[in-house]
N, C-alpha and C. Protein backbone atom coordinates (compact mmCIF):
# COMPACT_ATOMS: atom_id res chain seq x y z
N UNK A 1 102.65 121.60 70.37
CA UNK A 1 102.04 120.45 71.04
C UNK A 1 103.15 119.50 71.49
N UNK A 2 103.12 119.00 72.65
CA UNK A 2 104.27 118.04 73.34
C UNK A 2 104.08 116.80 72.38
N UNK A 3 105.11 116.74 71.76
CA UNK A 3 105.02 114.89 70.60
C UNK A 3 104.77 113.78 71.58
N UNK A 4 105.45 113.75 72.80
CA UNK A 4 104.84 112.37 73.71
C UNK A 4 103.73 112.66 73.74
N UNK A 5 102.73 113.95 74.30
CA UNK A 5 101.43 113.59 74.50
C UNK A 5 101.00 112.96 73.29
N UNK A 6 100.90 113.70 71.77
CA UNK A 6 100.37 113.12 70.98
C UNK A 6 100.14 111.63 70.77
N UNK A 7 102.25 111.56 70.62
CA UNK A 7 102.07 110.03 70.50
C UNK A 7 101.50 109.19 71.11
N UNK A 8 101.57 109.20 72.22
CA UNK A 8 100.50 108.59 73.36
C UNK A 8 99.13 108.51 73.00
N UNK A 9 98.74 109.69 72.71
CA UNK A 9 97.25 109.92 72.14
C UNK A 9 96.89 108.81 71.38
N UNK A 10 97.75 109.12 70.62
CA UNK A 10 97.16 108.26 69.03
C UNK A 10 97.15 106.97 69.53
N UNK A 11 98.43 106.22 70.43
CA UNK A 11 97.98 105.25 70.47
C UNK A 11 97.65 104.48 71.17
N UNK A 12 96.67 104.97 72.47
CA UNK A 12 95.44 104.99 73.28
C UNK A 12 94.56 105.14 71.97
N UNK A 13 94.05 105.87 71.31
CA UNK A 13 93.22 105.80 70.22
C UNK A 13 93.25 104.28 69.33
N UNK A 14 94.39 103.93 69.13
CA UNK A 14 94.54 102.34 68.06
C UNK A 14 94.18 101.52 69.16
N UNK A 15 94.60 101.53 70.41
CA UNK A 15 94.71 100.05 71.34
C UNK A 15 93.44 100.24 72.20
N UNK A 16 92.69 101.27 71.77
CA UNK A 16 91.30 100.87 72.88
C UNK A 16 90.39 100.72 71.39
N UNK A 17 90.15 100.72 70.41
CA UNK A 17 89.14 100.45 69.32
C UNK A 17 89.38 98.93 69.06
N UNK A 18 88.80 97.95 69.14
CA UNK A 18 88.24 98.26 70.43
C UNK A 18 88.72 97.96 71.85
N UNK A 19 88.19 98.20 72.81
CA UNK A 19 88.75 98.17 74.19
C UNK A 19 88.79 96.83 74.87
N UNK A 20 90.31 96.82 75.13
CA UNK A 20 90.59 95.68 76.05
C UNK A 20 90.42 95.52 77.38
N UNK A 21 90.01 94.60 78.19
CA UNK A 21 89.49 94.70 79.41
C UNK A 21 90.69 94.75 80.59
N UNK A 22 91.76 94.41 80.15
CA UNK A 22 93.09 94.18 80.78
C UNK A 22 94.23 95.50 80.45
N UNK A 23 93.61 96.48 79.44
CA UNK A 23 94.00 97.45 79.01
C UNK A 23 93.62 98.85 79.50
N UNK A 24 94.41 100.00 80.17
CA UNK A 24 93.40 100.96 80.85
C UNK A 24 92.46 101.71 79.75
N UNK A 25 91.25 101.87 80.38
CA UNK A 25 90.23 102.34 79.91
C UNK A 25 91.03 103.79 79.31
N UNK A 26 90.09 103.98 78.26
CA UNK A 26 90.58 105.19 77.73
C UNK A 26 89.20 106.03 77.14
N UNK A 27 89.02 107.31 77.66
CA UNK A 27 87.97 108.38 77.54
C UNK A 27 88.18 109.44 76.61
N UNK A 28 88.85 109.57 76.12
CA UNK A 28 89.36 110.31 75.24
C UNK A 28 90.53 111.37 75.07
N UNK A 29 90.50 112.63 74.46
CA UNK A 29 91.44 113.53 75.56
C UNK A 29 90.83 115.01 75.06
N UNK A 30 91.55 115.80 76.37
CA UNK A 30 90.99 117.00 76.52
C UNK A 30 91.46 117.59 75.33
N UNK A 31 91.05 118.60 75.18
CA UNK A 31 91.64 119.69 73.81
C UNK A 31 91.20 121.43 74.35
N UNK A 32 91.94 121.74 74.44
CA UNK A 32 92.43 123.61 74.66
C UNK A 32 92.83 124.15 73.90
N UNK A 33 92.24 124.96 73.29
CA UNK A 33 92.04 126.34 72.16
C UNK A 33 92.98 125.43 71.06
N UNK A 34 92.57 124.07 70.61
CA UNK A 34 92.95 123.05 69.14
C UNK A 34 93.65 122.20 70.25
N UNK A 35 94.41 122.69 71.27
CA UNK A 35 95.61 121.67 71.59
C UNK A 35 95.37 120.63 72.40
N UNK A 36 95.71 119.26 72.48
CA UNK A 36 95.29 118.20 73.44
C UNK A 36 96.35 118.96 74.68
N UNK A 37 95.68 118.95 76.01
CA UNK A 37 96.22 119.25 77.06
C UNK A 37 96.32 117.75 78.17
N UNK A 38 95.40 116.72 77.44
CA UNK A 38 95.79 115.48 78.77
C UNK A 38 94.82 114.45 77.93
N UNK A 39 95.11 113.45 78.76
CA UNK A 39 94.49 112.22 78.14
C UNK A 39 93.88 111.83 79.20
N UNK A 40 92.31 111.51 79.18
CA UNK A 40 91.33 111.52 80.15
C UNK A 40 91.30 109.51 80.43
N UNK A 41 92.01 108.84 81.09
CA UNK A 41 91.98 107.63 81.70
C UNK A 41 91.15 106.86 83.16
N UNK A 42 90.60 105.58 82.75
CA UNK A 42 90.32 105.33 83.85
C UNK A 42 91.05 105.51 85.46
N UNK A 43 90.42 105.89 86.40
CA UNK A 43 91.43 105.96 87.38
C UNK A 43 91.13 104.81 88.48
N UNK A 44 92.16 104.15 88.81
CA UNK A 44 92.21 102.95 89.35
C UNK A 44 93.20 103.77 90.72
N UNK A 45 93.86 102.75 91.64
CA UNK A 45 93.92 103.08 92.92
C UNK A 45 95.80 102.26 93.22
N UNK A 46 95.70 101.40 92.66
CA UNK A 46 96.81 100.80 93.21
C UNK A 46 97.46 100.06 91.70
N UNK A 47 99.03 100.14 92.03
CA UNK A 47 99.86 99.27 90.84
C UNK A 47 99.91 97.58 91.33
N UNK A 48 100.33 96.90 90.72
CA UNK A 48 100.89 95.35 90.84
C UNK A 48 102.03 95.85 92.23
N UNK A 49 102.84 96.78 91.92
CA UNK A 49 104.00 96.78 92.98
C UNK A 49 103.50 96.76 94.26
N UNK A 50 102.36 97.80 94.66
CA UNK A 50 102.36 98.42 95.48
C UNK A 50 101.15 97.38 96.34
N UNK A 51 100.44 96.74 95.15
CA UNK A 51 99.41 95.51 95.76
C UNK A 51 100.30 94.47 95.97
N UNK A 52 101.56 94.28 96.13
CA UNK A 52 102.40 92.82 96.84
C UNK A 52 102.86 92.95 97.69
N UNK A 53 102.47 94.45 98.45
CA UNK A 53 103.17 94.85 99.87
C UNK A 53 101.43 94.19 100.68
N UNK A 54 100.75 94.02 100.40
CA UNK A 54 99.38 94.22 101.03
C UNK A 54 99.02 92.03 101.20
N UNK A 55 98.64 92.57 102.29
CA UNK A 55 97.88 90.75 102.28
C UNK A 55 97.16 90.20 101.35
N UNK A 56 96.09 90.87 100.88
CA UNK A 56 95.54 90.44 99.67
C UNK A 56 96.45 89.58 98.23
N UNK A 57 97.87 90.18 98.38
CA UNK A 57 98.44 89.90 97.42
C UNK A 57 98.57 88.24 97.50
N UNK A 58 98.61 87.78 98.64
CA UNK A 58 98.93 86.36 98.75
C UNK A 58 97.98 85.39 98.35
N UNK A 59 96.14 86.15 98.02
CA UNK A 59 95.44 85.51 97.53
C UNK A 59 94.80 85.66 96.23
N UNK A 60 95.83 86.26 95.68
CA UNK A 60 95.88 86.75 93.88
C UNK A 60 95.86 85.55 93.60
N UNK A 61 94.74 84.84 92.39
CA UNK A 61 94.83 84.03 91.39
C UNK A 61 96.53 84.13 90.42
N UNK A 62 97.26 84.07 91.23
CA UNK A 62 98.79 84.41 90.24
C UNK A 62 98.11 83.84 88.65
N UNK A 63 98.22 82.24 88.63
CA UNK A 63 98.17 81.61 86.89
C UNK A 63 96.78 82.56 86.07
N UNK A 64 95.53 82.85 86.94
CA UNK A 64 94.38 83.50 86.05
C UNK A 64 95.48 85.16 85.85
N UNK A 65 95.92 85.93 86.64
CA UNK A 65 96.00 87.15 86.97
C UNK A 65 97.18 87.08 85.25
N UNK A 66 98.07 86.28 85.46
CA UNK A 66 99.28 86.05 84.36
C UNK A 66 98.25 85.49 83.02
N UNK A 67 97.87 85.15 82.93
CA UNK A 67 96.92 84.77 81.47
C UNK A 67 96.27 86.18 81.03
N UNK A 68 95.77 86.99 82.29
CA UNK A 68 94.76 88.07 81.33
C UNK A 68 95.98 89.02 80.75
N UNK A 69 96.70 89.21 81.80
CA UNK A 69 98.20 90.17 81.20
C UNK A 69 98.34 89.48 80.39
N UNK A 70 98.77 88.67 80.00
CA UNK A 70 99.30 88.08 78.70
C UNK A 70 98.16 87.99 77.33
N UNK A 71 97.32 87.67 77.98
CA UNK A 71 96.09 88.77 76.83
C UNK A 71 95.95 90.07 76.25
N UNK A 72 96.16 91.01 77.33
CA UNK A 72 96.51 92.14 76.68
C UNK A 72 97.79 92.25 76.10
N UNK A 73 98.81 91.64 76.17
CA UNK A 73 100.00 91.83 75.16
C UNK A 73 99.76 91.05 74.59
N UNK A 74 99.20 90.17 74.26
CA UNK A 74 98.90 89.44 72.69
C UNK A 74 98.01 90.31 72.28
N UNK A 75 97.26 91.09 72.50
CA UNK A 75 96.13 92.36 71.60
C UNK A 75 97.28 93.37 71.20
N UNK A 76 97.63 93.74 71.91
CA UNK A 76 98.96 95.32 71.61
C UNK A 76 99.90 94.57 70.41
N UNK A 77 100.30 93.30 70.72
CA UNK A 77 101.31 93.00 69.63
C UNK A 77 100.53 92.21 68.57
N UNK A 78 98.87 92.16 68.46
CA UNK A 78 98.28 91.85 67.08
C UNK A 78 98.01 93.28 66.40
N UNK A 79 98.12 93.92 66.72
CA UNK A 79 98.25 95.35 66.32
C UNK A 79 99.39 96.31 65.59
N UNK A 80 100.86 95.29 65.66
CA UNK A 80 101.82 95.44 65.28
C UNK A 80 102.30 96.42 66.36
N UNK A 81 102.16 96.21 67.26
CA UNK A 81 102.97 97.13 68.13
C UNK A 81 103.58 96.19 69.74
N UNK A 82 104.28 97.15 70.26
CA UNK A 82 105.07 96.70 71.41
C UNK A 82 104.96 97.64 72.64
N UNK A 83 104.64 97.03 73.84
CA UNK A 83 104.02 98.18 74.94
C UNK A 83 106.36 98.21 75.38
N UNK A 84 106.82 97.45 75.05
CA UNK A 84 108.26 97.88 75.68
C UNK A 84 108.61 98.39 77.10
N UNK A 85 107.83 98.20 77.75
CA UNK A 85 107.91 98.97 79.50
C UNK A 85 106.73 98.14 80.69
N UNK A 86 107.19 96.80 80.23
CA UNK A 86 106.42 95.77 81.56
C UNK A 86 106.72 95.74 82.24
N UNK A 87 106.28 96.37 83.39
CA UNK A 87 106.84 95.81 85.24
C UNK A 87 105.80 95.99 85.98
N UNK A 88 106.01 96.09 86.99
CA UNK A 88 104.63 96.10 88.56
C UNK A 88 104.95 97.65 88.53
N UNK A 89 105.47 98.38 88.38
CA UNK A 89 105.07 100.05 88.17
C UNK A 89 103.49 99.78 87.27
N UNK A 90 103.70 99.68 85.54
CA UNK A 90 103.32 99.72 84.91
C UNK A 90 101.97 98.46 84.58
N UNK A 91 101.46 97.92 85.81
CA UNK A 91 100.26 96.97 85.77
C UNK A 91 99.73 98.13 86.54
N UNK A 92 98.23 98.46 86.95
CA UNK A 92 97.50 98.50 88.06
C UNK A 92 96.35 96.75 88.18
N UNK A 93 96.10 96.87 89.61
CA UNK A 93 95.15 95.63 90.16
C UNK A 93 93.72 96.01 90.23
N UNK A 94 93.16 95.64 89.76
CA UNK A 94 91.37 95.77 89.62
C UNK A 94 90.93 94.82 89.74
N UNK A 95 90.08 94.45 90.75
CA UNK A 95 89.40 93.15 91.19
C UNK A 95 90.07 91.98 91.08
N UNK A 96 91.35 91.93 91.30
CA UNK A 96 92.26 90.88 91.38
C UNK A 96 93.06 90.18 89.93
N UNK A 97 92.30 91.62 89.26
CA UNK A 97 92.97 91.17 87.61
C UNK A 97 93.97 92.22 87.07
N UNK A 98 95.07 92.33 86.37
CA UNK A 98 95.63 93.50 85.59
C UNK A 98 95.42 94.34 84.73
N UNK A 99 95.52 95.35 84.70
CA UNK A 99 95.02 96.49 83.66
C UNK A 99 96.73 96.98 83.20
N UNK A 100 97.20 96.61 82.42
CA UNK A 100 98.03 97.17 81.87
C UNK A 100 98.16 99.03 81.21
N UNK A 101 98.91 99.64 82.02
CA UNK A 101 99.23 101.51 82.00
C UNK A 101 100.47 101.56 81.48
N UNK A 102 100.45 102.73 81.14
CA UNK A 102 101.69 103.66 80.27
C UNK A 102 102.00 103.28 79.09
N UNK A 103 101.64 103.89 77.88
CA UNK A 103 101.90 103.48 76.65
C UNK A 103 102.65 104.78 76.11
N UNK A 104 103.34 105.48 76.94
CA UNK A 104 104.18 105.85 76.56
C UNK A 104 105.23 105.41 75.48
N UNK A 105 105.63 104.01 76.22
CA UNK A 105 106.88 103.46 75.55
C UNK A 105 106.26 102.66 74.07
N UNK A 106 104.93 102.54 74.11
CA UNK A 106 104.34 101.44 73.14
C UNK A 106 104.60 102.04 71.44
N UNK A 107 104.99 101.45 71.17
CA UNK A 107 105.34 101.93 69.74
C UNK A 107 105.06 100.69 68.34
N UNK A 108 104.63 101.26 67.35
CA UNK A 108 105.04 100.23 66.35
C UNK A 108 106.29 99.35 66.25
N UNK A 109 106.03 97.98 66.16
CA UNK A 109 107.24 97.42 65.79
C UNK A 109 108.47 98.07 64.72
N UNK A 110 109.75 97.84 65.70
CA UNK A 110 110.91 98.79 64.52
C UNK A 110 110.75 100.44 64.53
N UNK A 111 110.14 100.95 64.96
CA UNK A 111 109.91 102.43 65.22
C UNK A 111 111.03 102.78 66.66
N UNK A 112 111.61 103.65 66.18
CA UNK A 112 113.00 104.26 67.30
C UNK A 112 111.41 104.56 68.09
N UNK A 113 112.61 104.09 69.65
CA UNK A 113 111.69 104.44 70.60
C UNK A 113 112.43 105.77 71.23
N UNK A 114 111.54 106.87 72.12
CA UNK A 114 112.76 108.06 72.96
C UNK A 114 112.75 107.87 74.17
N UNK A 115 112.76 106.85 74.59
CA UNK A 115 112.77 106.26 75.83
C UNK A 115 113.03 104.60 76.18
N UNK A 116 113.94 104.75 77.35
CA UNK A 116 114.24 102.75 77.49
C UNK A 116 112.70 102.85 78.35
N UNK A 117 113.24 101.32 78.37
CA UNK A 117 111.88 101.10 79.50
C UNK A 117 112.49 100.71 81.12
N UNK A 118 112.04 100.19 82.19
CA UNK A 118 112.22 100.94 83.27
C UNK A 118 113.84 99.86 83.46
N UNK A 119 114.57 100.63 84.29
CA UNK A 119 115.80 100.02 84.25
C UNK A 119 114.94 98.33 85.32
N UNK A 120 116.07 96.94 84.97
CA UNK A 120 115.95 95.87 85.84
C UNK A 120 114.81 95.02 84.94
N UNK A 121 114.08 95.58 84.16
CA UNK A 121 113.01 95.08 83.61
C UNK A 121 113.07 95.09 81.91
N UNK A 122 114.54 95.01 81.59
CA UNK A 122 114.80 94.59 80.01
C UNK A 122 115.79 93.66 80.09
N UNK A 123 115.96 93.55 79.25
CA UNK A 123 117.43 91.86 78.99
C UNK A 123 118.72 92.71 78.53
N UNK A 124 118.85 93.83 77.43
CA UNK A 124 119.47 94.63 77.20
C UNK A 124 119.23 96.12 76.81
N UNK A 125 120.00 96.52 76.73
CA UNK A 125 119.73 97.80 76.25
C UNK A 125 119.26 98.06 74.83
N UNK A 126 117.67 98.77 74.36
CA UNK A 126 117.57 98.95 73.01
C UNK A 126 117.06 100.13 72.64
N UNK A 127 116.54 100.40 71.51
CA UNK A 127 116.71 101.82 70.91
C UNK A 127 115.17 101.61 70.07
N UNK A 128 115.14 100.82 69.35
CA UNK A 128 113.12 100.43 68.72
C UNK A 128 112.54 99.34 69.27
N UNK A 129 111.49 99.51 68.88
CA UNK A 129 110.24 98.84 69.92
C UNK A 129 110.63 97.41 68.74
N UNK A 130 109.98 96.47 69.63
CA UNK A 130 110.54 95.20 69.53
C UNK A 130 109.33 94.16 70.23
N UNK A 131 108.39 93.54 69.92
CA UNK A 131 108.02 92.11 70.93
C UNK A 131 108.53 91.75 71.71
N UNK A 132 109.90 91.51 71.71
CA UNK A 132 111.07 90.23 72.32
C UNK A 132 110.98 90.77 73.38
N UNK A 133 110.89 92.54 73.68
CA UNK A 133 111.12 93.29 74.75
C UNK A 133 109.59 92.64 76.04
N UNK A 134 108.80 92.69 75.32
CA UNK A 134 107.67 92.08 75.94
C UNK A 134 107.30 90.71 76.68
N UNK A 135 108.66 89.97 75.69
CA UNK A 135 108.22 88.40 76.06
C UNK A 135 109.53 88.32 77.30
N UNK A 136 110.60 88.85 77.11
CA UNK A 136 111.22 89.39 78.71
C UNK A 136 110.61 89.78 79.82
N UNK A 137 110.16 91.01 79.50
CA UNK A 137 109.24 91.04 80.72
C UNK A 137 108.43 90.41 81.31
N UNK A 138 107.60 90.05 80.70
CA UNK A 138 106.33 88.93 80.88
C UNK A 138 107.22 87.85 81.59
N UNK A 139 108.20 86.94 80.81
CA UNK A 139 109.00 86.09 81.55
C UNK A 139 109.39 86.59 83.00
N UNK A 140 109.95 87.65 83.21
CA UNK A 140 110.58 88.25 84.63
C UNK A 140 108.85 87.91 85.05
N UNK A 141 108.20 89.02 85.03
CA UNK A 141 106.88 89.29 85.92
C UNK A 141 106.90 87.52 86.58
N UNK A 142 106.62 86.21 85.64
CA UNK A 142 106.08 85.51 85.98
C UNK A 142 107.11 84.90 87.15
N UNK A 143 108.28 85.20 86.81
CA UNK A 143 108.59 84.60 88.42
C UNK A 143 108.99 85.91 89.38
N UNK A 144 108.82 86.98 89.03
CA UNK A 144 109.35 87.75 90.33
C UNK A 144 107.55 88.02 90.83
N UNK A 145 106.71 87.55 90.53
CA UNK A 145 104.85 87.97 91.46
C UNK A 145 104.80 86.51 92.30
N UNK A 146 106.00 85.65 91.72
CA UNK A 146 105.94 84.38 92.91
C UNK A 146 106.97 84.94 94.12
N UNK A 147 107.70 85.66 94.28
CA UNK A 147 108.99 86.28 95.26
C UNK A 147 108.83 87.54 94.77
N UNK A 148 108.18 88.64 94.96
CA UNK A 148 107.97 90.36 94.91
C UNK A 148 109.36 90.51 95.85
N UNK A 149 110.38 91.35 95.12
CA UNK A 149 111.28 92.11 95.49
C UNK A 149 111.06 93.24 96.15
């Protein structure tokens, strides 16, 4: 069995019980002859990045849109964990609100992570999942969705 899928699995399993509205929906996952083969997710249409090329972007509630994200990482990190990989890749836009994707990188606090998170979008280079990594990002997001690079 691939250990990222699992890990992933499991914790799509901890961070949707229950389910956050700013968090992607999670359906469960497939399983083939015992083995999980995929993780069955809401499917949405567009990222944060790719919605600041578009006109609409200019009439995003920015301060509501930044409060619900920051809701869902205050749920992930009351959970003792760290999503470690915030950027406009890793938002999608749903009715003008964020759904935070990829929990790949999300790990228990202090747990070696096997992956950085996306280069431009950490403060330094680290090795376990961490909050601090979160409250960086979040900081960047809030002024680079006022000037999208």
């Amino acid at each position: 069995i691939n250990k990222e899928l699992l890990a992933e699995t499991f914790t799509m399993e901890k961070i949707s019980q229950p389910a956050h509205p700013n968090i992607i929906g999670y359906h469960g996952c497939r399983v083939r002859r015992g083995r999980i083969t995929s993780i069955v997710l809401e499917k949405l249409d567009q990222t944060l990045q790719q919605f600041s090329a578009t006109p609409e972007f200019e009439k995003l509630d920015k301060p509501n849109f930044l409060e619900a994200l920051q809701s869902a990482v205050a749920y992930i990190h009351s959970l003792g964990l760290a999503h470690n990989d915030i950027n406009p890749h890793n938002i999608m836009v749903k009715h003008g609100m964020p759904i935070l994707i990829d929990v790949g990188s999300c790990q228990p606090v202090g747990q070696r992570l096997q992956s950085l998170g996306t280069d431009g979008w950490y403060e330094e280079l680290f090795f376990t999942s961490e909050q601090k990594h979160d409250t960086y990002s979040l900081n960047k997001l809030r002024e680079w969705i006022h000037n999208p690079e």
